[in-house]
C-alpha atoms as a PDB file:
ATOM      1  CA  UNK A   1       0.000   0.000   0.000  1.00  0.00           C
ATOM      2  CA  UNK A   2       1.158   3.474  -0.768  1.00  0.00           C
ATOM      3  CA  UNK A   3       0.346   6.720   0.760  1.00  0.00           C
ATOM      4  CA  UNK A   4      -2.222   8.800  -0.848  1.00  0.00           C
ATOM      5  CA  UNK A   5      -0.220  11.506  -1.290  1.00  0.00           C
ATOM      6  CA  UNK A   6       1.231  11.225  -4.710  1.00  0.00           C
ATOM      7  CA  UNK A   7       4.639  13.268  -5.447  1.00  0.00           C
ATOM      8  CA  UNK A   8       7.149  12.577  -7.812  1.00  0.00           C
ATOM      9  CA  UNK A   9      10.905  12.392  -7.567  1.00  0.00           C
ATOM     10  CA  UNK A  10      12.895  10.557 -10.385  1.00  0.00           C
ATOM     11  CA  UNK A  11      16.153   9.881 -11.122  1.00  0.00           C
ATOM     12  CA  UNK A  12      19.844  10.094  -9.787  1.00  0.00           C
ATOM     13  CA  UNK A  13      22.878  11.189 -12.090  1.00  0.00           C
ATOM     14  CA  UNK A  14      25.347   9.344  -9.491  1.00  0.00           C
ATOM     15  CA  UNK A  15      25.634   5.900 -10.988  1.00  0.00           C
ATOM     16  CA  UNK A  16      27.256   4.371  -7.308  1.00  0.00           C
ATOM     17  CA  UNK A  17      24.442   5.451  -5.632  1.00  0.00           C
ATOM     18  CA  UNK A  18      21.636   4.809  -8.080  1.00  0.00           C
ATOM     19  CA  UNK A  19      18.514   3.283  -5.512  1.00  0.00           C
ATOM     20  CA  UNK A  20      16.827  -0.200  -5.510  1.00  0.00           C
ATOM     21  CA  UNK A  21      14.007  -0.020  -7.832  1.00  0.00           C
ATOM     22  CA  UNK A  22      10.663  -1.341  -6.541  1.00  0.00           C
ATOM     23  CA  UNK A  23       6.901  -1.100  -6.855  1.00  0.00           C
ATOM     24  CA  UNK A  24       3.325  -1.956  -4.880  1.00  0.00           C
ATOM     25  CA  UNK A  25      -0.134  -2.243  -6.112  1.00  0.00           C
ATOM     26  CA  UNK A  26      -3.301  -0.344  -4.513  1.00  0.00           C
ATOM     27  CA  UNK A  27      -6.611  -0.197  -5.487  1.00  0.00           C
ATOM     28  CA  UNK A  28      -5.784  -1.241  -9.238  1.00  0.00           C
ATOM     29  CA  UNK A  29      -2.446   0.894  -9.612  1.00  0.00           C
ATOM     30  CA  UNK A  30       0.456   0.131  -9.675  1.00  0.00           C
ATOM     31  CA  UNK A  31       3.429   2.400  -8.510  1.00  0.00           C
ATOM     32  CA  UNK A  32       7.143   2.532  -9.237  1.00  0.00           C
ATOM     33  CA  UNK A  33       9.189   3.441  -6.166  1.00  0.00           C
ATOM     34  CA  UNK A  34      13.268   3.979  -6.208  1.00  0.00           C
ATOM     35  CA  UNK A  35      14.306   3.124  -2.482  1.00  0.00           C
ATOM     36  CA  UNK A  36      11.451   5.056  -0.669  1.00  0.00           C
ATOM     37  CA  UNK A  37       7.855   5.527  -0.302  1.00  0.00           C
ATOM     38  CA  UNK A  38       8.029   8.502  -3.216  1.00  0.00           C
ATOM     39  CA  UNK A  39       6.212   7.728  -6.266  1.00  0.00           C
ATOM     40  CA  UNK A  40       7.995   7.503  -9.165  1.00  0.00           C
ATOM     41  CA  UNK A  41       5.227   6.930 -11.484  1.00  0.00           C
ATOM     42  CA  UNK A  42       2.262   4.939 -11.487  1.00  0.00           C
ATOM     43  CA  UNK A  43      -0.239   2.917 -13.938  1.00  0.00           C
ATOM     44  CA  UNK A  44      -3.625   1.590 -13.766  1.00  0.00           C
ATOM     45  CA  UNK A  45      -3.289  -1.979 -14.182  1.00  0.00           C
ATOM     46  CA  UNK A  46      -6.930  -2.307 -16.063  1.00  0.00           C
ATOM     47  CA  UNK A  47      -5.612   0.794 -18.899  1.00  0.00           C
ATOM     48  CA  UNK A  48      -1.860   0.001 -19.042  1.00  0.00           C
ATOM     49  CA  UNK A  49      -1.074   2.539 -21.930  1.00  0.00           C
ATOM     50  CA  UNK A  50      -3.348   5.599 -20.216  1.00  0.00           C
ATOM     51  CA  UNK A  51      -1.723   8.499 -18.011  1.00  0.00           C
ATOM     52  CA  UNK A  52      -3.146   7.533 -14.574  1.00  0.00           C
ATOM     53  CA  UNK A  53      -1.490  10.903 -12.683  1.00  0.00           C
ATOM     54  CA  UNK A  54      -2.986  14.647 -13.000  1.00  0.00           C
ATOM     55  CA  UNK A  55       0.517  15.752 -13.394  1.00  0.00           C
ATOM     56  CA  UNK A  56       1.911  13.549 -15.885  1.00  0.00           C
ATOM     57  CA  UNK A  57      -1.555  14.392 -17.939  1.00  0.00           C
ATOM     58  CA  UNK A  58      -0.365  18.062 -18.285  1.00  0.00           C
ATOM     59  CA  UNK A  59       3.067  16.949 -19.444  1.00  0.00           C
ATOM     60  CA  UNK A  60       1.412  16.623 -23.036  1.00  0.00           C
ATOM     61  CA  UNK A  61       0.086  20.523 -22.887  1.00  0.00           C
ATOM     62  CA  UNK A  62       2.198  20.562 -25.588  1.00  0.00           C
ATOM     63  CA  UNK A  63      -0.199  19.517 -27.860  1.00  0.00           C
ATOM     64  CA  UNK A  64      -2.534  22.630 -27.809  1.00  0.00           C
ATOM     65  CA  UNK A  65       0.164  24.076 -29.539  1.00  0.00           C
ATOM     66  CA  UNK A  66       0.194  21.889 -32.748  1.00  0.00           C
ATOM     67  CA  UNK A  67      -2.686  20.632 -35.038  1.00  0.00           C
ATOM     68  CA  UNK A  68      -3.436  16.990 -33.956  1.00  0.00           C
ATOM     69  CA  UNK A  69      -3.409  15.727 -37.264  1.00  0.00           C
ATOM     70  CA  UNK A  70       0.794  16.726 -37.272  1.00  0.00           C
ATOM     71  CA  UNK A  71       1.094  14.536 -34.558  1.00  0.00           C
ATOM     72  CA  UNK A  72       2.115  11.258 -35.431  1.00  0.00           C
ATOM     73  CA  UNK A  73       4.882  12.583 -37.223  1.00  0.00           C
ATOM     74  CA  UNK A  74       6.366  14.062 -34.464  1.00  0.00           C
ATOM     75  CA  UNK A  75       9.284  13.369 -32.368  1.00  0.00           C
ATOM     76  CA  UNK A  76       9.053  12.990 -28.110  1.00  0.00           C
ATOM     77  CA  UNK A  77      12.153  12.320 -25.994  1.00  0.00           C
ATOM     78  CA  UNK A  78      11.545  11.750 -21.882  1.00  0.00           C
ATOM     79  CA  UNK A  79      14.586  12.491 -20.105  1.00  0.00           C
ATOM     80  CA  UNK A  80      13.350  10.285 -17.081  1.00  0.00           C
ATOM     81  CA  UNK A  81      11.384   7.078 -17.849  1.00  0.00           C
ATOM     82  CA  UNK A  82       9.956   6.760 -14.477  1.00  0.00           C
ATOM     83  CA  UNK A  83       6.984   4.010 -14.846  1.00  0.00           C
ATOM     84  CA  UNK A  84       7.211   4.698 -18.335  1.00  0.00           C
ATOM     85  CA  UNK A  85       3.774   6.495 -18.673  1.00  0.00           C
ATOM     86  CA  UNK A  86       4.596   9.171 -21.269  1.00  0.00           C
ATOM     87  CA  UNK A  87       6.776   7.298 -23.251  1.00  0.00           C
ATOM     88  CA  UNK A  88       4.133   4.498 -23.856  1.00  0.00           C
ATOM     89  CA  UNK A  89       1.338   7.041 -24.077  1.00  0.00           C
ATOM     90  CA  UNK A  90       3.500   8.895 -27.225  1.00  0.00           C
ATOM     91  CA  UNK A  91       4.560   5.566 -28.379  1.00  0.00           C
ATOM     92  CA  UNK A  92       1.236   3.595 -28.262  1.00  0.00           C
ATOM     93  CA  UNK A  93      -1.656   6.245 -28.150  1.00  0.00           C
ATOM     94  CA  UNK A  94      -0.204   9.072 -30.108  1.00  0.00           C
ATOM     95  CA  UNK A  95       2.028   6.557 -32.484  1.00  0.00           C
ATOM     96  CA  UNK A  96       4.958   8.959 -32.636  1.00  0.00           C
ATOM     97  CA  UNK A  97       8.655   8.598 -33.028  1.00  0.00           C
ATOM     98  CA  UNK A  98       9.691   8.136 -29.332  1.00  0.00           C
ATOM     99  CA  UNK A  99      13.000   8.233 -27.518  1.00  0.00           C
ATOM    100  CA  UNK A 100      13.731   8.219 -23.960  1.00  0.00           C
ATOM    101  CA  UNK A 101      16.713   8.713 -21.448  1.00  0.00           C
ATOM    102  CA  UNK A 102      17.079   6.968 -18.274  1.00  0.00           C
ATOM    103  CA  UNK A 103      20.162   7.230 -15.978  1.00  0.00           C
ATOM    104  CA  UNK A 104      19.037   3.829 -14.157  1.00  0.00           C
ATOM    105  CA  UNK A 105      19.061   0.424 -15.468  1.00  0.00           C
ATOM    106  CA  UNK A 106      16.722  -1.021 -12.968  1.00  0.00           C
ATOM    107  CA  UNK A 107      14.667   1.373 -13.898  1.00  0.00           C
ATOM    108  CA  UNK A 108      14.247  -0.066 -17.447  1.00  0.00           C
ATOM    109  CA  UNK A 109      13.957  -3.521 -16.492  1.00  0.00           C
ATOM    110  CA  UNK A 110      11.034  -2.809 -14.087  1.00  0.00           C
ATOM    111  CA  UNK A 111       9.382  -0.667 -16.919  1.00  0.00           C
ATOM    112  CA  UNK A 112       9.569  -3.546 -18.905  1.00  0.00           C
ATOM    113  CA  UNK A 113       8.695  -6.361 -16.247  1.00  0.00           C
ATOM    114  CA  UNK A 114       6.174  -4.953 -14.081  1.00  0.00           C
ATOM    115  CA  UNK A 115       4.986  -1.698 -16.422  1.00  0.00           C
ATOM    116  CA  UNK A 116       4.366  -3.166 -19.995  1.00  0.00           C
ATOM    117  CA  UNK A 117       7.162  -1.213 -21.655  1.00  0.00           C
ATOM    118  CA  UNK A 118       6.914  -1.912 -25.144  1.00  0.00           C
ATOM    119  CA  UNK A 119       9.979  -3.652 -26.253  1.00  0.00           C
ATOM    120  CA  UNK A 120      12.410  -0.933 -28.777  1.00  0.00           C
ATOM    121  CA  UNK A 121      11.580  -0.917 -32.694  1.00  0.00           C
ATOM    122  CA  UNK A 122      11.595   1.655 -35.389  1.00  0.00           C
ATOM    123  CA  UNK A 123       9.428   4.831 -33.363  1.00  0.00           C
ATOM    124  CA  UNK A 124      11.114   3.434 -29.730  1.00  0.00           C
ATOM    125  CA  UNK A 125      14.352   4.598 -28.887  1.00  0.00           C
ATOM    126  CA  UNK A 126      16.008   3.973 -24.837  1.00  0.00           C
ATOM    127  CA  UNK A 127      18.889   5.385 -24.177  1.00  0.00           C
ATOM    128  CA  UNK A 128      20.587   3.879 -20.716  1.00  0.00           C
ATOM    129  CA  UNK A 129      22.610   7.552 -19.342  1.00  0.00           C
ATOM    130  CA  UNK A 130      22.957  10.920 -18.043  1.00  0.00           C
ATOM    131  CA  UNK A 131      20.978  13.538 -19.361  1.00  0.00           C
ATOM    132  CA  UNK A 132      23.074  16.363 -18.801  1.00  0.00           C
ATOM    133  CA  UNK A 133      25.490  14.246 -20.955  1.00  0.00           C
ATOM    134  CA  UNK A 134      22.594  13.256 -23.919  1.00  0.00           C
ATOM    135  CA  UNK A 135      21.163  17.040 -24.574  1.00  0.00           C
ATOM    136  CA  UNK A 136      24.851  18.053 -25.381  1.00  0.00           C
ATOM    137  CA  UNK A 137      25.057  15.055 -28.538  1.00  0.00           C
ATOM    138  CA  UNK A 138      24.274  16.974 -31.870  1.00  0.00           C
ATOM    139  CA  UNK A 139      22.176  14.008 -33.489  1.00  0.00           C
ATOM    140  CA  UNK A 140      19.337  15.630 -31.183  1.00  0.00           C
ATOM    141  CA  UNK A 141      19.755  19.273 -32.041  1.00  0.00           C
ATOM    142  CA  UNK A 142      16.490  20.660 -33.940  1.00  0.00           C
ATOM    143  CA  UNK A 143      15.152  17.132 -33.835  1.00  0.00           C
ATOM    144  CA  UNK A 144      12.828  17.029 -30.651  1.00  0.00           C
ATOM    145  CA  UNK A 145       9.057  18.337 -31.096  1.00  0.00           C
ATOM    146  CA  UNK A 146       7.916  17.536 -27.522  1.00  0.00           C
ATOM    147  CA  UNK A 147      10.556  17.270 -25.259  1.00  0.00           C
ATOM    148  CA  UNK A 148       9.577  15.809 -21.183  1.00  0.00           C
ATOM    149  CA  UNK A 149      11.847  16.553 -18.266  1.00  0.00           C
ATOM    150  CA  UNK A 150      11.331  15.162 -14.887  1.00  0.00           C
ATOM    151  CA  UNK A 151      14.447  14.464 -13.175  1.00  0.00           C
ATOM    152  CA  UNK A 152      14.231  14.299  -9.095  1.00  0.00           C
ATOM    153  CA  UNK A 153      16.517  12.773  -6.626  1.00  0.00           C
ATOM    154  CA  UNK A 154      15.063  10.378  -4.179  1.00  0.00           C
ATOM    155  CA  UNK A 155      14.500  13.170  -1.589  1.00  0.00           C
ATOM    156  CA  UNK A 156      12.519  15.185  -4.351  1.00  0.00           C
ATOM    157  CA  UNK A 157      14.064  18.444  -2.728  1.00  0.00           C
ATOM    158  CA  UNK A 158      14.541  20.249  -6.622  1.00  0.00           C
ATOM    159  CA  UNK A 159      15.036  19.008  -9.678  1.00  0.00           C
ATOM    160  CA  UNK A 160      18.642  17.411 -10.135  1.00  0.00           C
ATOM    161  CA  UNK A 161      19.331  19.354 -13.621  1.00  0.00           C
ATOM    162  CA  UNK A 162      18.361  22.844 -13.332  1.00  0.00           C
ATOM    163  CA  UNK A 163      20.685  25.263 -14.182  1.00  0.00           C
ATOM    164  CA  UNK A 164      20.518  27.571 -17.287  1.00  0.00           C
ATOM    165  CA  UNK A 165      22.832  26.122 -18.828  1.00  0.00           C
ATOM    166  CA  UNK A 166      21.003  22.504 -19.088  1.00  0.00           C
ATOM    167  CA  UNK A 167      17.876  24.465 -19.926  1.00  0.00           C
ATOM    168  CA  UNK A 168      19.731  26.067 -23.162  1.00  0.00           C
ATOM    169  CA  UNK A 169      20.675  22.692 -24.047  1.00  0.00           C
ATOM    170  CA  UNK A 170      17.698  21.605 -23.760  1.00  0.00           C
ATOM    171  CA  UNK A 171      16.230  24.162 -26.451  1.00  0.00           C
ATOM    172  CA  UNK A 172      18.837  23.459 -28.839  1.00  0.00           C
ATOM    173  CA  UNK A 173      17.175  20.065 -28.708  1.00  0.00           C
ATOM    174  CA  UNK A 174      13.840  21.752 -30.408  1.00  0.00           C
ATOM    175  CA  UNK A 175      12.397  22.334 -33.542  1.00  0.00           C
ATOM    176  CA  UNK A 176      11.238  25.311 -34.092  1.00  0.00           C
ATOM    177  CA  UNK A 177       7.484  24.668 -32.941  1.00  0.00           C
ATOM    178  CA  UNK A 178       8.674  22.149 -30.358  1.00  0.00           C
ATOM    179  CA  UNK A 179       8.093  22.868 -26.840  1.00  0.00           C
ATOM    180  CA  UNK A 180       9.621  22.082 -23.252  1.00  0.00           C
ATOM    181  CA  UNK A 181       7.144  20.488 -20.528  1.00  0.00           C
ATOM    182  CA  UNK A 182       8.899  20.245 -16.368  1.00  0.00           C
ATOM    183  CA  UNK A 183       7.833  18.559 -13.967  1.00  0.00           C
ATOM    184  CA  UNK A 184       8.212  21.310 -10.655  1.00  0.00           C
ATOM    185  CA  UNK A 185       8.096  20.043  -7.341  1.00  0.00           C
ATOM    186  CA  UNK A 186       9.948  21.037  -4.563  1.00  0.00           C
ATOM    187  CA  UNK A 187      10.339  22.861  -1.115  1.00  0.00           C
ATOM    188  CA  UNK A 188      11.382  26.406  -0.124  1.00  0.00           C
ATOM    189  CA  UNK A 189      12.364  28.607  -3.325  1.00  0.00           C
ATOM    190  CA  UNK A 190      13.068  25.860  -5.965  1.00  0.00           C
ATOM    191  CA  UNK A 191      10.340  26.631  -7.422  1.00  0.00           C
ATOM    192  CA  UNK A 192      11.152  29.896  -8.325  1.00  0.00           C
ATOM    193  CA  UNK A 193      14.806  29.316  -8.725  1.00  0.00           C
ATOM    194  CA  UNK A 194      13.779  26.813 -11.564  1.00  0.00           C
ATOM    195  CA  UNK A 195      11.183  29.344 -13.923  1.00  0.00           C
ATOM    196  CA  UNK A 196      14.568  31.883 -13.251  1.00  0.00           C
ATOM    197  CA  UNK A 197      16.719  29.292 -15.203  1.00  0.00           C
ATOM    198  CA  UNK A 198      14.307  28.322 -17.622  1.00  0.00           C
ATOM    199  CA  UNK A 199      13.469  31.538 -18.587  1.00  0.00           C
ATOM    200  CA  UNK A 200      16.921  32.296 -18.844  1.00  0.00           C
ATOM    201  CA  UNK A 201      17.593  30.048 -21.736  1.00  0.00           C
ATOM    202  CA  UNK A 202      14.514  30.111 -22.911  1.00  0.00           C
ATOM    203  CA  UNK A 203      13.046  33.917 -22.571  1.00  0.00           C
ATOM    204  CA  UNK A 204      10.387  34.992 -20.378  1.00  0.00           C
ATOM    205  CA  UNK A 205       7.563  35.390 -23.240  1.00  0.00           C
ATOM    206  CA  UNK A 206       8.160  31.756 -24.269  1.00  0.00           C
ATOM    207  CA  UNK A 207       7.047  29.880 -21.006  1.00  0.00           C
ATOM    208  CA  UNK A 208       3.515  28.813 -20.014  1.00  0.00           C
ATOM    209  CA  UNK A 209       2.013  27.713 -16.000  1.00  0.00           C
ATOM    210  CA  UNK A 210       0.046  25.508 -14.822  1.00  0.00           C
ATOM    211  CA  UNK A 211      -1.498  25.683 -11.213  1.00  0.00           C
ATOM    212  CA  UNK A 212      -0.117  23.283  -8.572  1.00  0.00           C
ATOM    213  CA  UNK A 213      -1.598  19.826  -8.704  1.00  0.00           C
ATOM    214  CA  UNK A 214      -3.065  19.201  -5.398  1.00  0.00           C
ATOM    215  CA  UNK A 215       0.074  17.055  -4.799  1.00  0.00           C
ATOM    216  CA  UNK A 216       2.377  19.857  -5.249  1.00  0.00           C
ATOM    217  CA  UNK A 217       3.252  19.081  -8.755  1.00  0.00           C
ATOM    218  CA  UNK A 218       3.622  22.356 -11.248  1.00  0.00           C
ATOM    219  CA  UNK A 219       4.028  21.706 -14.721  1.00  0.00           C
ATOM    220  CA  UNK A 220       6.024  24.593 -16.896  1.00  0.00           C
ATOM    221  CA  UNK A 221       5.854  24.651 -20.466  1.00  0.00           C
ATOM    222  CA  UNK A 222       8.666  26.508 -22.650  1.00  0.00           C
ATOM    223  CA  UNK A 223       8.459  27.157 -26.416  1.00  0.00           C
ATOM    224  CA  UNK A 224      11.463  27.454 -28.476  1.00  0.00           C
ATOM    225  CA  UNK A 225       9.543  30.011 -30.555  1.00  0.00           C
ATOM    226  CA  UNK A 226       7.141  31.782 -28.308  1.00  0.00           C
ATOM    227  CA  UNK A 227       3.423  31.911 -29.324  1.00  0.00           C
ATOM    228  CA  UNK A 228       0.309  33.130 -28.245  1.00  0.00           C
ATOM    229  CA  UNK A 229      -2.675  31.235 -29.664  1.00  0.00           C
ATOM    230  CA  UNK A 230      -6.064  33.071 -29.115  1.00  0.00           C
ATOM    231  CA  UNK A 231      -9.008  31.533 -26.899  1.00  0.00           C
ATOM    232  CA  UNK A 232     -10.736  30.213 -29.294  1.00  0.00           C
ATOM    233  CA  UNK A 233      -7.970  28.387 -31.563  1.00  0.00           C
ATOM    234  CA  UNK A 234      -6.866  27.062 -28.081  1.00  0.00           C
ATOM    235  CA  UNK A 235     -10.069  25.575 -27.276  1.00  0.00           C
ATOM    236  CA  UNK A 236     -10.312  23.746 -30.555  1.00  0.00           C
ATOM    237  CA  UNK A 237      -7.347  22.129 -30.020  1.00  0.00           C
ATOM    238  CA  UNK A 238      -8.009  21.056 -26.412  1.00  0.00           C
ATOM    239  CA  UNK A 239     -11.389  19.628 -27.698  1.00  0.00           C
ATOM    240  CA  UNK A 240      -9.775  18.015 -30.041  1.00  0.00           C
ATOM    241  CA  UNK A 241      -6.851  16.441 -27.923  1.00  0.00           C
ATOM    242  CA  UNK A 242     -10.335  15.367 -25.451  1.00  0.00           C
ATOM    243  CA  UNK A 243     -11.892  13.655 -28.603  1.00  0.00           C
ATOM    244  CA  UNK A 244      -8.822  11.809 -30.003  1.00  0.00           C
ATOM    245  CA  UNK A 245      -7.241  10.955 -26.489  1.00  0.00           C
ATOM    246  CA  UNK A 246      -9.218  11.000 -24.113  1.00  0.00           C
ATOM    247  CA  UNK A 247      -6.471  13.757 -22.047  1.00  0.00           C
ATOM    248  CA  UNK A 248      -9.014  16.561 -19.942  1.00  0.00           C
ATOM    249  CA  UNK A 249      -7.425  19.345 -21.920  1.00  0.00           C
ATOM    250  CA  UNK A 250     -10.798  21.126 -21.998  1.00  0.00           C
ATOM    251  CA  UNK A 251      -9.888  21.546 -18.180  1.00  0.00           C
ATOM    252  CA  UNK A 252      -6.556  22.221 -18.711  1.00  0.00           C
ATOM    253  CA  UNK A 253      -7.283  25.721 -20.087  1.00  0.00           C
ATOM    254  CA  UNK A 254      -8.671  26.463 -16.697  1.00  0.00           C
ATOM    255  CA  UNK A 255      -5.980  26.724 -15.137  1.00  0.00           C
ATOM    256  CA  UNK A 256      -3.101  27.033 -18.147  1.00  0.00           C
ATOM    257  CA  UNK A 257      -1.654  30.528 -18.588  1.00  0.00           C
ATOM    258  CA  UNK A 258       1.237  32.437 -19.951  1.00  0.00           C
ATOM    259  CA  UNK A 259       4.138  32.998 -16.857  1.00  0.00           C
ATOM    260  CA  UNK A 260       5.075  36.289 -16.086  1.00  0.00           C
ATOM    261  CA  UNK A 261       8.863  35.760 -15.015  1.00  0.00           C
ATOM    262  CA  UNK A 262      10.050  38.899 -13.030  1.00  0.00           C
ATOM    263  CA  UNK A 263      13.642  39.894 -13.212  1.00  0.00           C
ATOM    264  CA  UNK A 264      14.262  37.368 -15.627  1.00  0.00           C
ATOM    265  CA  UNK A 265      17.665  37.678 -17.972  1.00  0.00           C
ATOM    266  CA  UNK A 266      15.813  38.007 -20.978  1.00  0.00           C
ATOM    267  CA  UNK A 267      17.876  38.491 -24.286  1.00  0.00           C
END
């Protein structure tokens, strides 16, 4: 059994101190856990391929910013497989090209064991290492559409990567209508400190809020070109995204808005 309070913390870029992997079932989910009670990522064991958490839902706000028939012929890359639950939704439901990096080894063998990872073919790529080491390799430059990042210690203090400097590297991974989604969850002025850094690399007009999940969880979207759809286009698309995928964006645009960064280092 696992405590209702659902946070996430993934990942750990020391490899001698990478945690034991393990998981428990309750009430029909299952949850991935890496050496304490923190959840890692979880999946509903009746609707293996569906995103079971609120937080890892708004992970795909990317898509109100690209028609949904373009989809398919986009590129994903997770740095952080977690339980797996965005890669196999962009994999299986969305039938895009997908690649993902994972610092942890166990981490891929439970996905595949106990989380009905889909074994690697043409549109499934897993890379086993660091991401602060991957977004630097040029075969990803101007090649990612939706790029996922949610990468947590076990402690889940602040986000392990978080510097500027990562966050630049991360848009040279973009095309030019891709877009950044982070996981945010953390104590004291991480928070903060993190939009500071992405909006460093990224500019302030180019990033997009959600509110806090009632776990805690903020998800901030960055565009590498920075865009500001009207209402109504917006709610197309989120009806649209409801209709094909079943994903509450409807909802979403309750409580989606631009991010006003102040004293930002805006180019």
């Amino acid at each position: 059994m696992v405590s209702p309070v659902v946070k996430s913390a993934r990942g750990s870029r020391a490899a001698a101190a990478l945690p034991e992997v393990h998981f428990s079932d309750f009430d029909g989910v299952r949850c991935l856990h890496l050496g304490t009670e923190w959840v890692q990522g979880a999946m509903r064991m009746a609707d293996p391929f569906a995103l079971e958490l609120e937080y890892v839902q708004r992970m795909m706000a990317w898509l109100l910013f690209v028609e949904p028939e373009s989809v398919s012929s986009r590129h994903a890359l997770q740095l952080g497989l977690g339980a797996g639950a965005l890669t196999k939704f962009c994999h299986k439901r969305l039938r895009m090209r997908t690649s993902v990096v994972e610092i942890n080894p166990q981490v891929l063998h439970a996905c595949r064991g106990w989380f009905k990872l889909p074994p690697e073919d043409e549109r499934l790529q897993i890379v086993i290492g660091d991401a602060a080491r991957e977004v630097r390799d040029a075969r990803w430059f101007g090649q990612i559409d939706a790029l996922q990042v949610d990468l947590y210690d076990h402690e889940a203090a602040a986000p392990v990567l978080d510097a500027p400097e990562f966050y630049a590297d991360c848009r040279a991974l973009l095309t030019d209508e891709g877009c950044m989604t982070v996981n945010l969850f953390g104590r004291d002025a991480s928070f903060e400190r993190s939009v500071q850094s992405i909006a460093a690399a990224f500019g302030a007009d180019a990033l997009w809020t959600f509110k806090p999940t009632r776990e805690g969880n903020t998800i901030v979207l960055a565009q590498r070109t920075p865009q500001r759809p009207g209402r109504e286009l917006l709610e197309r698309r989120a009806q649209a995204i409801h209709t094909r995928w079943d994903l509450p964006a409807p909802k979403w645009l309750r409580v989606f808005r631009p991010l006003s960064v102040r004293g930002s280092d805006e180019d």
